[in-house]
N, C-alpha and C. Protein backbone atom coordinates (compact mmCIF):
# COMPACT_ATOMS: atom_id res chain seq x y z
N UNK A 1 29.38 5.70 62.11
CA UNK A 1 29.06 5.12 60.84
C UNK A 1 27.67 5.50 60.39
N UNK A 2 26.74 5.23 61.24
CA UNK A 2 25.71 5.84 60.93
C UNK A 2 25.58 7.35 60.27
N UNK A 3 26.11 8.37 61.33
CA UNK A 3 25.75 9.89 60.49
C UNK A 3 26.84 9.66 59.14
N UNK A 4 27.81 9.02 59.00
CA UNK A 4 28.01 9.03 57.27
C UNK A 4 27.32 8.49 56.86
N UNK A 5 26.64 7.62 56.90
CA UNK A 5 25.70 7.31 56.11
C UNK A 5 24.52 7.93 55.99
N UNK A 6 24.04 8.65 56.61
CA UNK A 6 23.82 9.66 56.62
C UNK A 6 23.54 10.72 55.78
N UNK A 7 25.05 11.25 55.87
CA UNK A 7 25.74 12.47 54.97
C UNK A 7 25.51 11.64 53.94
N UNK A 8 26.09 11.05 53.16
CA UNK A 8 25.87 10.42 51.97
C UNK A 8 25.15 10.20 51.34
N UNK A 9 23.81 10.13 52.16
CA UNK A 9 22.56 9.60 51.38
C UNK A 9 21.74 11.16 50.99
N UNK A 10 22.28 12.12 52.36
CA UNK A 10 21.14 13.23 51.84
C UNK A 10 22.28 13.67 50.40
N UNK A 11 23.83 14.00 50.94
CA UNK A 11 24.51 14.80 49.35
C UNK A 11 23.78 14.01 48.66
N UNK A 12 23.76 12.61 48.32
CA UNK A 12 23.47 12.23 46.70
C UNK A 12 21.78 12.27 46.65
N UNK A 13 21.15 12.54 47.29
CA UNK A 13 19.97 13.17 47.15
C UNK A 13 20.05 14.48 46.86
N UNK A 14 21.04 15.69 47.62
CA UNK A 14 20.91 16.34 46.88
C UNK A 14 21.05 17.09 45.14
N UNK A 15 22.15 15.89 45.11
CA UNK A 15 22.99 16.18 43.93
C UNK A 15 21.99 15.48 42.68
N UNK A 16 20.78 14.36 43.05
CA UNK A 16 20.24 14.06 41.90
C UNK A 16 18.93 14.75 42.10
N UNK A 17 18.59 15.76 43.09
CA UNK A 17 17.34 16.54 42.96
C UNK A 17 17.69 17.83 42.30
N UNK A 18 19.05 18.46 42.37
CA UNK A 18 19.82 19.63 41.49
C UNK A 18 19.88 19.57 40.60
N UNK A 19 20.20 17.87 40.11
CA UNK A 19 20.31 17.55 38.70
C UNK A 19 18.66 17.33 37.56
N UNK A 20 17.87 17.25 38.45
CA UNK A 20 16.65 16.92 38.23
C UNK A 20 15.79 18.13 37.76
N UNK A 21 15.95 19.11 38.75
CA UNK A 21 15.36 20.51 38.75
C UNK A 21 15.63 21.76 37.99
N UNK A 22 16.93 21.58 37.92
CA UNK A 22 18.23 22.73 37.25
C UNK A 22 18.23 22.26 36.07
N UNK A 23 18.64 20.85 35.54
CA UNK A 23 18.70 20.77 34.03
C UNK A 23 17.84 21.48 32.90
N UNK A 24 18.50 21.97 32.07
CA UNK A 24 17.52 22.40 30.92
C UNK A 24 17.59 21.37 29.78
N UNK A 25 16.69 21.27 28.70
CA UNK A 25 16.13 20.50 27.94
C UNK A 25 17.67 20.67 26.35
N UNK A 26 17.89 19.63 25.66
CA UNK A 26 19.06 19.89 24.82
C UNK A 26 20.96 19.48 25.23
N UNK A 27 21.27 20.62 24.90
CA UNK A 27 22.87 20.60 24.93
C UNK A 27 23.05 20.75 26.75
N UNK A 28 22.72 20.11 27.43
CA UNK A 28 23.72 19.92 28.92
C UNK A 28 22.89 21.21 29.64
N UNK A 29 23.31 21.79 30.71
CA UNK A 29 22.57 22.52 31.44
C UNK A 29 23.26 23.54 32.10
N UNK A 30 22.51 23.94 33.70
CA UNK A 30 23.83 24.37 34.60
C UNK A 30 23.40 23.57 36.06
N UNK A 31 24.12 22.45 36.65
CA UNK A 31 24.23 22.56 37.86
C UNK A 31 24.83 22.61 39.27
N UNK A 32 24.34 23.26 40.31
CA UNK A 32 24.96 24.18 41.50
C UNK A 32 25.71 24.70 40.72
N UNK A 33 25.59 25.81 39.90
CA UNK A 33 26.39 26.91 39.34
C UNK A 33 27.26 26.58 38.15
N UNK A 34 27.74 25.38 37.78
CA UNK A 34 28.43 24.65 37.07
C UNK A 34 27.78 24.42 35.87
N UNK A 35 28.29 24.74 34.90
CA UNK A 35 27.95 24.58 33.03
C UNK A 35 28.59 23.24 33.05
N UNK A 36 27.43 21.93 32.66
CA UNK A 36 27.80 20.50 32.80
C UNK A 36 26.85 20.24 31.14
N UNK A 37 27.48 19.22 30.28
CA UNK A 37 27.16 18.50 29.36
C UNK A 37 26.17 17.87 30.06
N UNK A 38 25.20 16.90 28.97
CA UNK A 38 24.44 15.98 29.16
C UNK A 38 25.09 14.76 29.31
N UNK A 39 26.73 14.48 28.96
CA UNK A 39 27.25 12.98 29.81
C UNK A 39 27.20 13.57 31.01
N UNK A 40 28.19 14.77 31.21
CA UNK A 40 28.57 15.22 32.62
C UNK A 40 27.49 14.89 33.77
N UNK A 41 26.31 15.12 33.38
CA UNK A 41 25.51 15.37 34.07
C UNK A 41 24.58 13.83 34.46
N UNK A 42 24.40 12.54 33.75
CA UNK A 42 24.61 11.87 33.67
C UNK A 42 25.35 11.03 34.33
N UNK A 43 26.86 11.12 34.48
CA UNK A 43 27.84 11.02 35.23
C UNK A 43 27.38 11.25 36.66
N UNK A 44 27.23 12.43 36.68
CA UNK A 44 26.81 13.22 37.99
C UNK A 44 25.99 12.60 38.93
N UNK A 45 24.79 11.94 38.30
CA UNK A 45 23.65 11.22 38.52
C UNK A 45 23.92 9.70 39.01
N UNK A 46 24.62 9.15 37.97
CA UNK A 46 25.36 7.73 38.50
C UNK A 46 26.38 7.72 39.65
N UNK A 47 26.74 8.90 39.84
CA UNK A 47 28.00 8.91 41.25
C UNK A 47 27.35 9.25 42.37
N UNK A 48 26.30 9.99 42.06
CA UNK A 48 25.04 10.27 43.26
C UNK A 48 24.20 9.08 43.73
N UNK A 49 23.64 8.32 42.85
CA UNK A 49 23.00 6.93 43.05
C UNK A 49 24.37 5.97 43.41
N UNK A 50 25.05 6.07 43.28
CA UNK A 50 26.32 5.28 44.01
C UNK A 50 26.45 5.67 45.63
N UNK A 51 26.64 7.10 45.37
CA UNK A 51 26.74 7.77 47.14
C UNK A 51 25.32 7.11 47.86
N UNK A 52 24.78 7.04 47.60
CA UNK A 52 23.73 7.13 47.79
C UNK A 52 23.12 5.10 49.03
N UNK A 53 23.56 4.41 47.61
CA UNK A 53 23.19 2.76 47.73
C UNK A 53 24.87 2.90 49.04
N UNK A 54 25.54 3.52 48.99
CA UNK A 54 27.13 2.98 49.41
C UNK A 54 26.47 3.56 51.04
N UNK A 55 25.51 4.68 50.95
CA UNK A 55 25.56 5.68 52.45
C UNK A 55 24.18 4.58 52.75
N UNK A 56 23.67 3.87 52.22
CA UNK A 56 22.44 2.50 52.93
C UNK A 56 22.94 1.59 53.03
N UNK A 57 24.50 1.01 52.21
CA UNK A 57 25.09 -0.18 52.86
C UNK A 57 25.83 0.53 54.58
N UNK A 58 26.50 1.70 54.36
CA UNK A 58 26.81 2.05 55.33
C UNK A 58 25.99 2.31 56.84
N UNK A 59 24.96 2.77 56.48
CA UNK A 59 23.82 2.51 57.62
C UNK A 59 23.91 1.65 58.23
N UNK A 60 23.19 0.31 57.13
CA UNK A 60 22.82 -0.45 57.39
C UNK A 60 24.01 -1.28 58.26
N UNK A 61 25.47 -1.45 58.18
CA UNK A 61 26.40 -2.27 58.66
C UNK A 61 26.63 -1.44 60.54
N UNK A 62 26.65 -0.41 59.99
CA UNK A 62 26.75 0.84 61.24
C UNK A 62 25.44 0.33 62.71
N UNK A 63 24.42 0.08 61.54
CA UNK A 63 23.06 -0.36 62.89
C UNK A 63 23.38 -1.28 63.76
N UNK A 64 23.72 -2.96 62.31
CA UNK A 64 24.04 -3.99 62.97
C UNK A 64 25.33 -4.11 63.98
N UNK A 65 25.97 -3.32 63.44
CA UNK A 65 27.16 -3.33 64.43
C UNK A 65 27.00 -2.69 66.01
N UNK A 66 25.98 -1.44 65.71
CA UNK A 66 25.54 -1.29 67.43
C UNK A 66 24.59 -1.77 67.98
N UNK A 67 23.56 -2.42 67.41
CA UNK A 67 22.85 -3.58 68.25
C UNK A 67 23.64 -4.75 68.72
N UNK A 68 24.14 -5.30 67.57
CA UNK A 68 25.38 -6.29 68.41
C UNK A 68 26.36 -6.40 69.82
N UNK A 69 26.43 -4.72 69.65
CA UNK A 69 27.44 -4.47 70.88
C UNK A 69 26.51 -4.07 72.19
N UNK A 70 25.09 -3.41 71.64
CA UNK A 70 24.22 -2.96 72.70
C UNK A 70 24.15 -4.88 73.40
N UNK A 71 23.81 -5.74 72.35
CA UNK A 71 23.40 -6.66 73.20
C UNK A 71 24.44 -7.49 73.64
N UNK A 72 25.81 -7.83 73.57
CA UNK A 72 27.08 -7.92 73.72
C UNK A 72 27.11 -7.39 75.30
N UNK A 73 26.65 -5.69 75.83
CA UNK A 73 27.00 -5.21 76.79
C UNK A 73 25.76 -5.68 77.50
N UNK A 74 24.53 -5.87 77.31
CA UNK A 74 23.14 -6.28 78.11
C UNK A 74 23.69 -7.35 78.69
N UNK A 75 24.53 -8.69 77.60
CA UNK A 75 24.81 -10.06 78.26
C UNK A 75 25.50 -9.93 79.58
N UNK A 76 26.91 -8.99 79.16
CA UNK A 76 27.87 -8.88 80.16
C UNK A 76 27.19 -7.98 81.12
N UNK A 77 26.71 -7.69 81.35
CA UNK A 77 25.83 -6.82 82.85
C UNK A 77 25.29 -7.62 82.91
N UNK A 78 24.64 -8.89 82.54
CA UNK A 78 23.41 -9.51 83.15
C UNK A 78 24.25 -10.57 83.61
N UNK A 79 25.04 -10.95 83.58
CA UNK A 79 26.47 -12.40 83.96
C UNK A 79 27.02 -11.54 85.24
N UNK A 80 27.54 -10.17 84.81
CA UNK A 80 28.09 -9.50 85.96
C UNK A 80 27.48 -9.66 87.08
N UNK A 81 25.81 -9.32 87.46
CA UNK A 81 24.99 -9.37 88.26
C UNK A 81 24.91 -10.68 88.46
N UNK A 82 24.71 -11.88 87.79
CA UNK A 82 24.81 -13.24 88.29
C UNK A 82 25.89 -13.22 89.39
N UNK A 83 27.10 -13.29 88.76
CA UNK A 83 28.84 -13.11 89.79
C UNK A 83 28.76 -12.63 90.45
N UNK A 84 28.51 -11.21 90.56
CA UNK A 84 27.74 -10.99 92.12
C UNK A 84 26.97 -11.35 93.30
N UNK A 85 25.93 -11.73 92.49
CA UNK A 85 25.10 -12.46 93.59
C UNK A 85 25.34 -13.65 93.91
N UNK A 86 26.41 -14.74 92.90
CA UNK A 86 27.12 -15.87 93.66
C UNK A 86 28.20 -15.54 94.40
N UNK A 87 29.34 -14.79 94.43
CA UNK A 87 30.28 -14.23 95.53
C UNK A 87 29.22 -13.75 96.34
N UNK A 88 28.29 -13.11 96.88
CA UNK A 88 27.66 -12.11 97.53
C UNK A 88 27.07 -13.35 98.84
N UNK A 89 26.63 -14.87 97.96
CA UNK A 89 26.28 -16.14 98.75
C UNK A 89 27.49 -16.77 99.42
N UNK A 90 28.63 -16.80 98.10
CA UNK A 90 29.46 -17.54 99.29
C UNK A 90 29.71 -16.83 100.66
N UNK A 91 30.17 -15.45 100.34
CA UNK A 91 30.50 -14.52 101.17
C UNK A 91 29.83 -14.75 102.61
N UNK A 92 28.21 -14.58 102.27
CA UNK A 92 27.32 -14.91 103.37
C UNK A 92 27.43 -16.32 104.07
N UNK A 93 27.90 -17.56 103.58
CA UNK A 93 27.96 -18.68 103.69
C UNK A 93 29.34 -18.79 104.51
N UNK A 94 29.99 -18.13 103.85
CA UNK A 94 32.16 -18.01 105.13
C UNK A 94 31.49 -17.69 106.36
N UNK A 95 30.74 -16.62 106.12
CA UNK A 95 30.74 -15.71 107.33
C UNK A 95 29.69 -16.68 108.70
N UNK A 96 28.98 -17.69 108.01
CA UNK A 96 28.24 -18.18 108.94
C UNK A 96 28.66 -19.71 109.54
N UNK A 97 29.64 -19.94 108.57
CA UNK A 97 30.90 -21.27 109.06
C UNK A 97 31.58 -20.86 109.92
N UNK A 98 31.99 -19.54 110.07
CA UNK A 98 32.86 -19.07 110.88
C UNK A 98 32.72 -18.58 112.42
N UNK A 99 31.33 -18.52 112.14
CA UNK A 99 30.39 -17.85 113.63
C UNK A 99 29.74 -19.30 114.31
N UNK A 100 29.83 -20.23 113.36
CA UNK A 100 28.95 -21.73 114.35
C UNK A 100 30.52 -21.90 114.86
């Protein structure tokens, strides 16, 4: 989730720095190679700032979701190691009922 979000944020960066740089002044322009109107282009710009806010919600849900699980797996290893070391006592505790 993260590298799409990612991808998303640099395309619509790229697509509103193309649109930014490439446009000419008047009737519409050309960009990445494409003869685009001044809605078109416009257009272009609003679907890029969309990619864009959609690839920082995406981040952003992508992060929380693997810290959650990083600390999700810290708990369960740190309980695991508890359970251990209480079987590891009784264990020691059979073994010395059994020898008196």
């Amino acid at each position: 989730m993260v590298i799409l979000g990612l991808a998303l944020i640099i395309l619509g960066g790229i697509a509103i720095l193309s649109a930014v740089f490439v446009s000419e002044a008047g009737n519409g322009g050309e960009l990445l190679g494409f003869s685009v109107t001044t809605l078109e282009s416009f257009l272009i710009g609003v679907a890029a700032g969309a990619a864009v806010l959609w690839g920082f919600s995406i981040l952003k849900w992508g992060t929380k979701r693997s810290l959650a699980h990083r600390r999700e797996r810290k708990e369960l290893t740190e309980l695991n190691q508890k359970l251990e070391r209480v079987e590891a006592e009784r264990r020691a505790e059979g073994e010395d009922e059994t020898r008196a």
